[in-house]
C-alpha atoms as a PDB file:
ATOM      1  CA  UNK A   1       1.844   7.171 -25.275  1.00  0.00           C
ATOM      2  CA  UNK A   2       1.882  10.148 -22.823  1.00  0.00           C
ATOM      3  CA  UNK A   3       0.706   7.586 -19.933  1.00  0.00           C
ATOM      4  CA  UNK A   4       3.887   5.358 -20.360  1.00  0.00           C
ATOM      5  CA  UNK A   5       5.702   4.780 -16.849  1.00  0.00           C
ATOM      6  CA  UNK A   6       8.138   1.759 -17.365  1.00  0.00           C
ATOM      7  CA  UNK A   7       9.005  -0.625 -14.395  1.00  0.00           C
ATOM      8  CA  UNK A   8      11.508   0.957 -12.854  1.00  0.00           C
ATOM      9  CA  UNK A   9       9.435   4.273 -12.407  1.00  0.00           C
ATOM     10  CA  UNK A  10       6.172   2.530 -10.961  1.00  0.00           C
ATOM     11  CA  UNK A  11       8.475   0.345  -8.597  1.00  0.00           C
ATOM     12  CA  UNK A  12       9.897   4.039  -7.305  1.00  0.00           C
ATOM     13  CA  UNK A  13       6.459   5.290  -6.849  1.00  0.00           C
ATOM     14  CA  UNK A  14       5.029   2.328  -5.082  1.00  0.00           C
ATOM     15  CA  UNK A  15       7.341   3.671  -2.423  1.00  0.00           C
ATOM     16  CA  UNK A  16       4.685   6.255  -1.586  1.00  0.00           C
ATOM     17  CA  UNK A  17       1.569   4.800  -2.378  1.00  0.00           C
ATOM     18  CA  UNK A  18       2.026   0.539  -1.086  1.00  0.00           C
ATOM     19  CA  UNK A  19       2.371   2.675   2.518  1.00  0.00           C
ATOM     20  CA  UNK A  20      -1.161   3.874   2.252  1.00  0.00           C
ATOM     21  CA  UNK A  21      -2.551   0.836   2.324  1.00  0.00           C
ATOM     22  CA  UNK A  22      -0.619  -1.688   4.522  1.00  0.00           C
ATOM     23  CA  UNK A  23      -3.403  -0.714   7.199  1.00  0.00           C
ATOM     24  CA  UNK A  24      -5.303  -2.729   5.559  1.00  0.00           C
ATOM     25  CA  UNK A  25      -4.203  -6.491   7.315  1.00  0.00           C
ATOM     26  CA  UNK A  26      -2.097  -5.218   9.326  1.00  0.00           C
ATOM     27  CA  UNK A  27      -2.943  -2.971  12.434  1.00  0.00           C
ATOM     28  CA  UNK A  28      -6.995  -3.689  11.995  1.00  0.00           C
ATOM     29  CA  UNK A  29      -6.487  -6.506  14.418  1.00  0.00           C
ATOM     30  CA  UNK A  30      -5.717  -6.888  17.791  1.00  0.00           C
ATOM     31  CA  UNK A  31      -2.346  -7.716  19.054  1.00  0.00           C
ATOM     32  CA  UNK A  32      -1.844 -11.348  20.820  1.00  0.00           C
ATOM     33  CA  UNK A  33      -2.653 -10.056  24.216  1.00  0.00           C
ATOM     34  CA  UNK A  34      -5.930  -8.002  24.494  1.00  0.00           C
ATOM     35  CA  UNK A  35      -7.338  -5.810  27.039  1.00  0.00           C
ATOM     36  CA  UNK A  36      -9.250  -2.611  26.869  1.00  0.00           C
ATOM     37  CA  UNK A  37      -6.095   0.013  25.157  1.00  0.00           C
ATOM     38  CA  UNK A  38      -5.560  -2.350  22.168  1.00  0.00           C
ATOM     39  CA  UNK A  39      -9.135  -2.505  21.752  1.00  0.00           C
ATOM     40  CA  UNK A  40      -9.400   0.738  21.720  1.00  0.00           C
ATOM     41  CA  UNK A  41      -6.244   1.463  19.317  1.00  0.00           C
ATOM     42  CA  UNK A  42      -8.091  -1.094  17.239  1.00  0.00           C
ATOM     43  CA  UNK A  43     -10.913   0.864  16.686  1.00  0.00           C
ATOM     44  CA  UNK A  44      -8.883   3.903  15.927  1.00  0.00           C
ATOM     45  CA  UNK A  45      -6.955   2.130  13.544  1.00  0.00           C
ATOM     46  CA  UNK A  46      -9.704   0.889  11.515  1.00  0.00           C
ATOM     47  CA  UNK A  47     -11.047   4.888  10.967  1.00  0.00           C
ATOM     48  CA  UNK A  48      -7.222   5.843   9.937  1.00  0.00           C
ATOM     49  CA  UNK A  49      -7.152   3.136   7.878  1.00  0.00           C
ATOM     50  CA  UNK A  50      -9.294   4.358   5.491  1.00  0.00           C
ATOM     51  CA  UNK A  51      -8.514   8.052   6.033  1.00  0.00           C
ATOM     52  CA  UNK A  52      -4.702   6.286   4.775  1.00  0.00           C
ATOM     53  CA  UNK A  53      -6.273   4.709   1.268  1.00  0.00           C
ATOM     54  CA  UNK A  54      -8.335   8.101   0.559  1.00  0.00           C
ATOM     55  CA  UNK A  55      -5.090  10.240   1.187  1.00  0.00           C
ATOM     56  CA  UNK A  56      -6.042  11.985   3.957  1.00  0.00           C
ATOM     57  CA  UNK A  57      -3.441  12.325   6.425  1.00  0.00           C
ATOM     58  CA  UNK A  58      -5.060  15.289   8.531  1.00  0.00           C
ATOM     59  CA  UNK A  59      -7.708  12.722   9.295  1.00  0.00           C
ATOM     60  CA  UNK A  60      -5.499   9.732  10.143  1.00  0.00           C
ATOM     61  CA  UNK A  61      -3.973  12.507  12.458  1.00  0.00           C
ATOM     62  CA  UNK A  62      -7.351  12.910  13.774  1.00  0.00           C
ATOM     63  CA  UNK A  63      -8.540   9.648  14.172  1.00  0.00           C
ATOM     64  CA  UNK A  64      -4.918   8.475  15.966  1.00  0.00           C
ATOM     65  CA  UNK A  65      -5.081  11.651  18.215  1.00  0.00           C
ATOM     66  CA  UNK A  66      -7.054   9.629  20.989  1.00  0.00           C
ATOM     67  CA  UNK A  67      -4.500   6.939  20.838  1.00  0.00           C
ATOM     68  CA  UNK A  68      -1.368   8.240  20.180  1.00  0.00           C
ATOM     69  CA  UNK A  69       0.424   7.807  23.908  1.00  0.00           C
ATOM     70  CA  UNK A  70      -0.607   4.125  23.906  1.00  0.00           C
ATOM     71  CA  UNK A  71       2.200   1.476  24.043  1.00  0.00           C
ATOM     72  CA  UNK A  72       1.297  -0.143  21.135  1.00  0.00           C
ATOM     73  CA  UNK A  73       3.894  -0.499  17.728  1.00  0.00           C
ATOM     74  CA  UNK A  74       0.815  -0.255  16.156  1.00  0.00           C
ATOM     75  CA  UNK A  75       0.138   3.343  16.525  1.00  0.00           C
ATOM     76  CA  UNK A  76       3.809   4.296  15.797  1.00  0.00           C
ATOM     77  CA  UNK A  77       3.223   2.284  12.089  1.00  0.00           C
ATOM     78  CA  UNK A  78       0.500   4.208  11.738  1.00  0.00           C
ATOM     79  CA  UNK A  79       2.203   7.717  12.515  1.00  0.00           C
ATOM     80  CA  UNK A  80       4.612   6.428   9.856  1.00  0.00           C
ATOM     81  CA  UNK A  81       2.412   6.140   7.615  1.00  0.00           C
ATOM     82  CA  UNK A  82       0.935   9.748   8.312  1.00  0.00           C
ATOM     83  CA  UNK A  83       4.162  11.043   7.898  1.00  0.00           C
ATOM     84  CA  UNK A  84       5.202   9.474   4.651  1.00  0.00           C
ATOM     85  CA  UNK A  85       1.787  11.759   3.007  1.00  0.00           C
ATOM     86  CA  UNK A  86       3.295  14.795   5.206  1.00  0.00           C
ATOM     87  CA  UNK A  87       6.669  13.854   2.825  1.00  0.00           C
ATOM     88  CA  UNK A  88       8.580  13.312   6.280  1.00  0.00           C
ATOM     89  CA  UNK A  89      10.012  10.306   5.184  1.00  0.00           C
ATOM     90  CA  UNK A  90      12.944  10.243   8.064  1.00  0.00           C
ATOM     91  CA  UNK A  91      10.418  10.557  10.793  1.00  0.00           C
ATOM     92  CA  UNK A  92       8.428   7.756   8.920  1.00  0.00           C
ATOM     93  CA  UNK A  93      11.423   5.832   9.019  1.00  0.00           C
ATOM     94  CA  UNK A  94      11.702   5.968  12.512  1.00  0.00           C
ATOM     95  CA  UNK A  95       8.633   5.524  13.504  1.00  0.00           C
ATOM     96  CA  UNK A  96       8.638   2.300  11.631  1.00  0.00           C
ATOM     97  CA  UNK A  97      11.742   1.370  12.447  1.00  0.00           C
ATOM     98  CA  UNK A  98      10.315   1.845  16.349  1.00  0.00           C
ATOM     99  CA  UNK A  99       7.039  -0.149  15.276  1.00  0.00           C
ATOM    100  CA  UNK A 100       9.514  -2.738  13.621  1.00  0.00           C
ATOM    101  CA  UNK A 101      11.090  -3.643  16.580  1.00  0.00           C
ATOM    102  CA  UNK A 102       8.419  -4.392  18.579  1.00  0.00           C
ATOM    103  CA  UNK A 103       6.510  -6.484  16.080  1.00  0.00           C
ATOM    104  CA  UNK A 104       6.426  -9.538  14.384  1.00  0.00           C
ATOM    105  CA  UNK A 105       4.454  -8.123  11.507  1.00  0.00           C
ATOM    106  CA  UNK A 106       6.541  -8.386   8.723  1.00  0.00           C
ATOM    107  CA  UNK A 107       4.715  -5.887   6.905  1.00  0.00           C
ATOM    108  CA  UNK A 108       5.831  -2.927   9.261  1.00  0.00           C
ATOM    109  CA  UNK A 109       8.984  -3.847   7.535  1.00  0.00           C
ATOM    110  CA  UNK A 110       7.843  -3.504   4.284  1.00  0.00           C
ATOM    111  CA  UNK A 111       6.431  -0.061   4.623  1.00  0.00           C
ATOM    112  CA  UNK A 112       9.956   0.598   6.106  1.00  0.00           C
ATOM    113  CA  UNK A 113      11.239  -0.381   2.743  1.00  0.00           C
ATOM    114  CA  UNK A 114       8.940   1.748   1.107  1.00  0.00           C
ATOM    115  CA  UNK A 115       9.622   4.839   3.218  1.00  0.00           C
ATOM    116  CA  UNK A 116      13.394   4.288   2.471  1.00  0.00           C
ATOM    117  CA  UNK A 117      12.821   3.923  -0.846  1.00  0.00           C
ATOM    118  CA  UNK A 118      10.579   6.911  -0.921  1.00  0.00           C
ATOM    119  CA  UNK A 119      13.615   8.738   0.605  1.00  0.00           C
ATOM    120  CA  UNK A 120      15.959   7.197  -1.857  1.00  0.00           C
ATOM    121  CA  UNK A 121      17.855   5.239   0.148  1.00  0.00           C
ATOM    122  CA  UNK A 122      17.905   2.478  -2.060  1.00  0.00           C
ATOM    123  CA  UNK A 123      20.366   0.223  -0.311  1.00  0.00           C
ATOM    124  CA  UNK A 124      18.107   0.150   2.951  1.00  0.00           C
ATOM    125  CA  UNK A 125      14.745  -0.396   1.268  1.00  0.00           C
ATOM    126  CA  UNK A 126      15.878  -3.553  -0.462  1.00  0.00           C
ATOM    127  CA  UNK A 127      17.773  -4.852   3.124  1.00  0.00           C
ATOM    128  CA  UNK A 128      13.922  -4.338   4.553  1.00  0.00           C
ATOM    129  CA  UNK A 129      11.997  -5.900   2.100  1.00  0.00           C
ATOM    130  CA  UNK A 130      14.122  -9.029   2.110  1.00  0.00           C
ATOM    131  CA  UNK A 131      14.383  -9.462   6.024  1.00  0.00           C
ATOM    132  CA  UNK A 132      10.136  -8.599   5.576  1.00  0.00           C
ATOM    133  CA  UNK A 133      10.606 -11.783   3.117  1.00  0.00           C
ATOM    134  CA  UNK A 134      12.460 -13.777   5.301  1.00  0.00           C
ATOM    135  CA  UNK A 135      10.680 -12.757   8.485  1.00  0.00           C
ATOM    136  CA  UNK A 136       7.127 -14.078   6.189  1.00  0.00           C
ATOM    137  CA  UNK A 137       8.732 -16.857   5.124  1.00  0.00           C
ATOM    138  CA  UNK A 138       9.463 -18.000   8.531  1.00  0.00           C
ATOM    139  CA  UNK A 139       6.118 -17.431   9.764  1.00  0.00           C
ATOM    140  CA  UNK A 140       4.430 -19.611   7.047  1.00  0.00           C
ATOM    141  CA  UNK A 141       6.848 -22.434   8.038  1.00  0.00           C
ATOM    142  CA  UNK A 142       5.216 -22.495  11.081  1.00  0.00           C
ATOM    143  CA  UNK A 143       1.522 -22.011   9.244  1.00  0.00           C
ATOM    144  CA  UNK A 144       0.790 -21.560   5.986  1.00  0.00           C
ATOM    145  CA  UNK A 145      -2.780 -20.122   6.221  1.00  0.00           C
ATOM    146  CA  UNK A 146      -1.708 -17.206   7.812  1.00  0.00           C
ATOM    147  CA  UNK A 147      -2.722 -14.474   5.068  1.00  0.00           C
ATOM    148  CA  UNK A 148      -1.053 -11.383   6.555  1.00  0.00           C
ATOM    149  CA  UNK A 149       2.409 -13.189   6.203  1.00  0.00           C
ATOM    150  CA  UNK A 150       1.468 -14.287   2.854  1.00  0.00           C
ATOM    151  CA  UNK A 151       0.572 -10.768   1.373  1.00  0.00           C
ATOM    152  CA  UNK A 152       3.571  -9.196   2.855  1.00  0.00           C
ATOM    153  CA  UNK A 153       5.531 -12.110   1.283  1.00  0.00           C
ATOM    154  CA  UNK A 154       4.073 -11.179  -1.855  1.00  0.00           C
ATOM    155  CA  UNK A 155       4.652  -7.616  -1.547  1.00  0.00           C
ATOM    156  CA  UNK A 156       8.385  -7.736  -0.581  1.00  0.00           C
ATOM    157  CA  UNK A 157       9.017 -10.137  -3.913  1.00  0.00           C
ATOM    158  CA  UNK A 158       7.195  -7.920  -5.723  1.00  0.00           C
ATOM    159  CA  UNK A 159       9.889  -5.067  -4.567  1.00  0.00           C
ATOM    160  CA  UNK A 160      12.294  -7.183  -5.381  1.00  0.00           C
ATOM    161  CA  UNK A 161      11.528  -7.663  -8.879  1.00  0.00           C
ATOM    162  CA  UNK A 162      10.351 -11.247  -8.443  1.00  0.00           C
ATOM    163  CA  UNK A 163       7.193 -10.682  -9.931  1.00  0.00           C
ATOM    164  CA  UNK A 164       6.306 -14.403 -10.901  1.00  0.00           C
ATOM    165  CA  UNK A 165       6.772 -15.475  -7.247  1.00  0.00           C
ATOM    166  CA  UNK A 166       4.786 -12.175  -6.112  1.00  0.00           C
ATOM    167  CA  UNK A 167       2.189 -13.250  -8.082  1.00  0.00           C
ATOM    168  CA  UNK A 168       1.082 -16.922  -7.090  1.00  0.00           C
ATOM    169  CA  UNK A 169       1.584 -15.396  -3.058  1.00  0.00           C
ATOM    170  CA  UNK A 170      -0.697 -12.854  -3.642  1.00  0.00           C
ATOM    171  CA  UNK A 171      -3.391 -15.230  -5.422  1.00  0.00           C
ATOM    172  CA  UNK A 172      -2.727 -17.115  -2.749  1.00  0.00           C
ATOM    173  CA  UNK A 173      -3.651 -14.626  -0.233  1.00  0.00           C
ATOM    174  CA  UNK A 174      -6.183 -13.118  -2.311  1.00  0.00           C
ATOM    175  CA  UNK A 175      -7.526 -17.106  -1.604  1.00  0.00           C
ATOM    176  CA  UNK A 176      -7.379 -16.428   1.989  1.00  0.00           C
ATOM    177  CA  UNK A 177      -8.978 -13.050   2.341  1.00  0.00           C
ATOM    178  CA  UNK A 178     -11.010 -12.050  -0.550  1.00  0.00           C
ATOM    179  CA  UNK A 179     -12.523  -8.791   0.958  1.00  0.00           C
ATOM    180  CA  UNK A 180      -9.454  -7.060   1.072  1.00  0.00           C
ATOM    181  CA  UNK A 181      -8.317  -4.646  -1.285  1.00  0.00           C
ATOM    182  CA  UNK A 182      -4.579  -4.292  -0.588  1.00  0.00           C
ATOM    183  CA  UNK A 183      -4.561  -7.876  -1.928  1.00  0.00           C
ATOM    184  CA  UNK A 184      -6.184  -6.730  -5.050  1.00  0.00           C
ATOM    185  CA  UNK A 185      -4.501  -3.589  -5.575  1.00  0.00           C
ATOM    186  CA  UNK A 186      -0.884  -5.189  -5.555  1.00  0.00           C
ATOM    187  CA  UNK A 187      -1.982  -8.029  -8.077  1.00  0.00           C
ATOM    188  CA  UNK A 188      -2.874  -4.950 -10.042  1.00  0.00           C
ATOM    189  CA  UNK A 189       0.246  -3.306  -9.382  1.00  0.00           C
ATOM    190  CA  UNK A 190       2.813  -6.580  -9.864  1.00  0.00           C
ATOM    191  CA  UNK A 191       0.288  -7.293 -13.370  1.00  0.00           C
ATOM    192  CA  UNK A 192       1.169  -3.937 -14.278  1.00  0.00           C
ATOM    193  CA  UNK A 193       4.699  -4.153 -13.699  1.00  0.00           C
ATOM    194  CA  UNK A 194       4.823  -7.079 -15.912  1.00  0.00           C
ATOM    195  CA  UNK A 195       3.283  -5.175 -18.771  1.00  0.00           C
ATOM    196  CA  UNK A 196      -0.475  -7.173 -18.210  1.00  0.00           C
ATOM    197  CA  UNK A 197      -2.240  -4.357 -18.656  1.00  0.00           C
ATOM    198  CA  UNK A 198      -5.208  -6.448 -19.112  1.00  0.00           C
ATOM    199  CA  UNK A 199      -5.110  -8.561 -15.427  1.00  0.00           C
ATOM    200  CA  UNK A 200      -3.754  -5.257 -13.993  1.00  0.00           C
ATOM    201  CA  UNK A 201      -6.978  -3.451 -14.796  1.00  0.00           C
ATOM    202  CA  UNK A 202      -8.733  -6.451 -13.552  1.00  0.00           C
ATOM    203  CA  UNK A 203      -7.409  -6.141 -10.536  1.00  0.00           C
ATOM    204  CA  UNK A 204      -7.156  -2.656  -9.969  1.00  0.00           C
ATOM    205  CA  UNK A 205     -11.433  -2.612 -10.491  1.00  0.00           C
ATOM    206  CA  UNK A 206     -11.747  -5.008  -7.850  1.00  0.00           C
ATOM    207  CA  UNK A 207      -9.848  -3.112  -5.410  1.00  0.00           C
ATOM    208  CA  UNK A 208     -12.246  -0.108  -6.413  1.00  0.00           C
ATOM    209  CA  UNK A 209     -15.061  -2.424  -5.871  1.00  0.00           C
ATOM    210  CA  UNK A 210     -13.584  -3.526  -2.726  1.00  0.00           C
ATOM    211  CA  UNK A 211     -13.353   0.226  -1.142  1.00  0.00           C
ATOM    212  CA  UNK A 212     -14.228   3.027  -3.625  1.00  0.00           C
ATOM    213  CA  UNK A 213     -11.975   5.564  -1.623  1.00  0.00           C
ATOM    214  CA  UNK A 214      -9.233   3.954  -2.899  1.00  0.00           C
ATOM    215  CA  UNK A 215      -7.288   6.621  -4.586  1.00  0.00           C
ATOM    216  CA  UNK A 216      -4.212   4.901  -5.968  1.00  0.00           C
ATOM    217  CA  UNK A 217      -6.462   2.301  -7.323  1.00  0.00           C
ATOM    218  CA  UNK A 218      -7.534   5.112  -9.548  1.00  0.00           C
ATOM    219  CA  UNK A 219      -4.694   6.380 -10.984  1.00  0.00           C
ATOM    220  CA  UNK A 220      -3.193   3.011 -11.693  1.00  0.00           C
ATOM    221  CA  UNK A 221      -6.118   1.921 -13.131  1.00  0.00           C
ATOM    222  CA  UNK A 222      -6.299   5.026 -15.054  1.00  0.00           C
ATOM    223  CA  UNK A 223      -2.923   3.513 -16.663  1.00  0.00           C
ATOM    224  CA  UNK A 224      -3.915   1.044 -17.446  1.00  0.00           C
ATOM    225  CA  UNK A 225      -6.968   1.429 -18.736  1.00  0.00           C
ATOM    226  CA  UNK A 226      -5.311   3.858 -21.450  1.00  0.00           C
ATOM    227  CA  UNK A 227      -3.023   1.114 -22.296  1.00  0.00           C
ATOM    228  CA  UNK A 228      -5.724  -1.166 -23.374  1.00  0.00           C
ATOM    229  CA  UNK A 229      -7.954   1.759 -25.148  1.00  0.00           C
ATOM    230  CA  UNK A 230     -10.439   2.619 -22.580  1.00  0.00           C
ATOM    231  CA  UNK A 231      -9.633   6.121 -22.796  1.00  0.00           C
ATOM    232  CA  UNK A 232     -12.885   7.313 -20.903  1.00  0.00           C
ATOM    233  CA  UNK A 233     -12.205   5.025 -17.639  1.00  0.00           C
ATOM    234  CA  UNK A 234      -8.275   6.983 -18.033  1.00  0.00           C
ATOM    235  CA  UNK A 235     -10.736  10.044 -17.947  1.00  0.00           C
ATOM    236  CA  UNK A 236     -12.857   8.896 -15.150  1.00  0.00           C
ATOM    237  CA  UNK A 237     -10.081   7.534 -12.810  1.00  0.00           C
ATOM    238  CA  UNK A 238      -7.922  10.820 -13.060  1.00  0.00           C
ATOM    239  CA  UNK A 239     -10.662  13.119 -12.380  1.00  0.00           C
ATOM    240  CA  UNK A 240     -11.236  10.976  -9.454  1.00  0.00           C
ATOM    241  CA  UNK A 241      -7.503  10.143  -8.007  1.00  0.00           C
ATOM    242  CA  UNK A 242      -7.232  14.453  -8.434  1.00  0.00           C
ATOM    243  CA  UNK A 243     -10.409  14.697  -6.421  1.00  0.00           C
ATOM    244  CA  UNK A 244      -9.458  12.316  -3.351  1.00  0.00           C
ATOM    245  CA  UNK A 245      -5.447  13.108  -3.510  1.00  0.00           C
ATOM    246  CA  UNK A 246      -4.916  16.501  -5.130  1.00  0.00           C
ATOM    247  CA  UNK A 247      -2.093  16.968  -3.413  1.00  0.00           C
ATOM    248  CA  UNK A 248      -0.277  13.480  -4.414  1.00  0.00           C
ATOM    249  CA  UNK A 249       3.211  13.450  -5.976  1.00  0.00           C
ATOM    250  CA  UNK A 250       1.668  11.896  -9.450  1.00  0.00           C
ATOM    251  CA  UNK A 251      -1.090  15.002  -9.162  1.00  0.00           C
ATOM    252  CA  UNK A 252       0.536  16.736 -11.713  1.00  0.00           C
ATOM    253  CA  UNK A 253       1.179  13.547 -13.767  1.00  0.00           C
ATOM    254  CA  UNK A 254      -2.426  12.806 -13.453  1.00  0.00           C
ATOM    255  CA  UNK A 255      -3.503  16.073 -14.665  1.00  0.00           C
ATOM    256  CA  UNK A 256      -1.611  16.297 -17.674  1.00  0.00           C
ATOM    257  CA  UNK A 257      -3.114  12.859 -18.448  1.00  0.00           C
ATOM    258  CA  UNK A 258      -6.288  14.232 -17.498  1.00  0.00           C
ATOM    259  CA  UNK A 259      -6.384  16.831 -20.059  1.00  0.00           C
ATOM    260  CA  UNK A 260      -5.027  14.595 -22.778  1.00  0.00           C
ATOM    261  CA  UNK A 261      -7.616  11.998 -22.603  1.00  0.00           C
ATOM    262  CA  UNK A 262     -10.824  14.394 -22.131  1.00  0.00           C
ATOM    263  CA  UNK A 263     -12.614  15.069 -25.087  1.00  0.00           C
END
């Protein structure tokens, strides 16, 4: 079928787009020790968030702006972020390597992997993801309700290829924190990977129910949607991902698919 992407290919391109969204639990909250600059890098964070999921990094840029000298590893995960949709993947790594350092947020490490990966530097991605596995897994030794540990535990099997142990952490985080659509977007994307086209569209809705800026939610949906014969959903979702992220690496992709499916 002209939508076919096997494994391998959508575990290259979750490179670009799992770093869009790993706003999402991480940097909306406040580091341990509050006081009036993290509370106000808080609030910025929360607008680049979505600015992030919509891919729209001139916005994120905008939103940071006010923020951006702060002390916080925060803000420099954030910049890494904006720079992996700018396609400066070294100065995303650095900034997240930076952010890395001073954080015990294990997904900062994971969108390390992801920018590495992104960059092709295979051999460092998968040394991030499993010290972002290890660093989770030692945090919910300690507690194992704490959701944010438990989604980037999910995410960094899922890079790994260990998508049945990816699975039941996400659920279980998906348990934890049911409003949030990175949860439900990478269930989607490890269901997908698996060939569950089904469960991945599933998913993929409710992370479009969950935020309906979400523009990789689109085009993965879009996927899978055309594997399981809903054609005009492939037709809807492109037109949309094109709309929100026309300048995306799978644009052209998307397109083509686009033009295929429209009657």
């Amino acid at each position: 079928m002209h939508s076919r992407t096997n494994a391998t290919q959508l575990l290259t391109v979750l490179a670009t787009l799992s770093t869009l969204v790993v706003t999402a639990s991480a940097w909306g909250q406040d580091p341990p020790k509050k006081n009036k600059q993290s509370k106000l890098v808080t609030k910025a964070l929360k607008k680049v968030e979505r600015q992030l999921l919509s891919y729209s990094p001139e916005k994120a840029r905008t939103f940071l702006e006010p923020v951006m000298e702060e002390k916080d590893p925060r803000v420099n995960a954030a910049l890494g972020q904006i720079l992996i949709l700018e396609k400066d993947y070294q100065g995303a790594s650095e900034k997240l390597k930076a952010a890395s350092k001073k954080s015990d947020d294990p997904l900062i490490l994971v969108a390390l992997g992801d920018a590495q990966a992104y960059a092709k530097n295979k051999g460092q991605a998968q040394s991030s993801y499993q010290k972002a596995a290890k660093e989770a897994e030692a945090l919910l030794a300690k507690d194992p309700t704490k959701t944010k540990a438990r989604l980037a535990l999910g995410v960094s099997q899922q890079r790994l290829k260990r998508y049945d142990e990816a699975i039941s952490n996400l659920t279980r985080a998906k348990s934890g924190n049911p409003s949030n659509p990175r949860i439900s977007f990478e269930l989607g994307m490890t269901k997908l990977l698996q060939g569950d086209n089904q469960a991945a569209f599933d998913h993929l809705s409710s992370a479009i129910e969950l935020y309906s800026g979400y523009a990789y939610a689109y085009y993965y949906r879009g996927l899978a949607a055309d594997k399981v014969g809903r054609k005009d959903i492939t037709a809807n979702d492109m037109d949309r991902f094109l709309i929100l992220a026309p300048d995306a690496p799978e644009a052209t992709k998307a397109s083509r698919i686009l033009a295929a499916v429209r009657p």
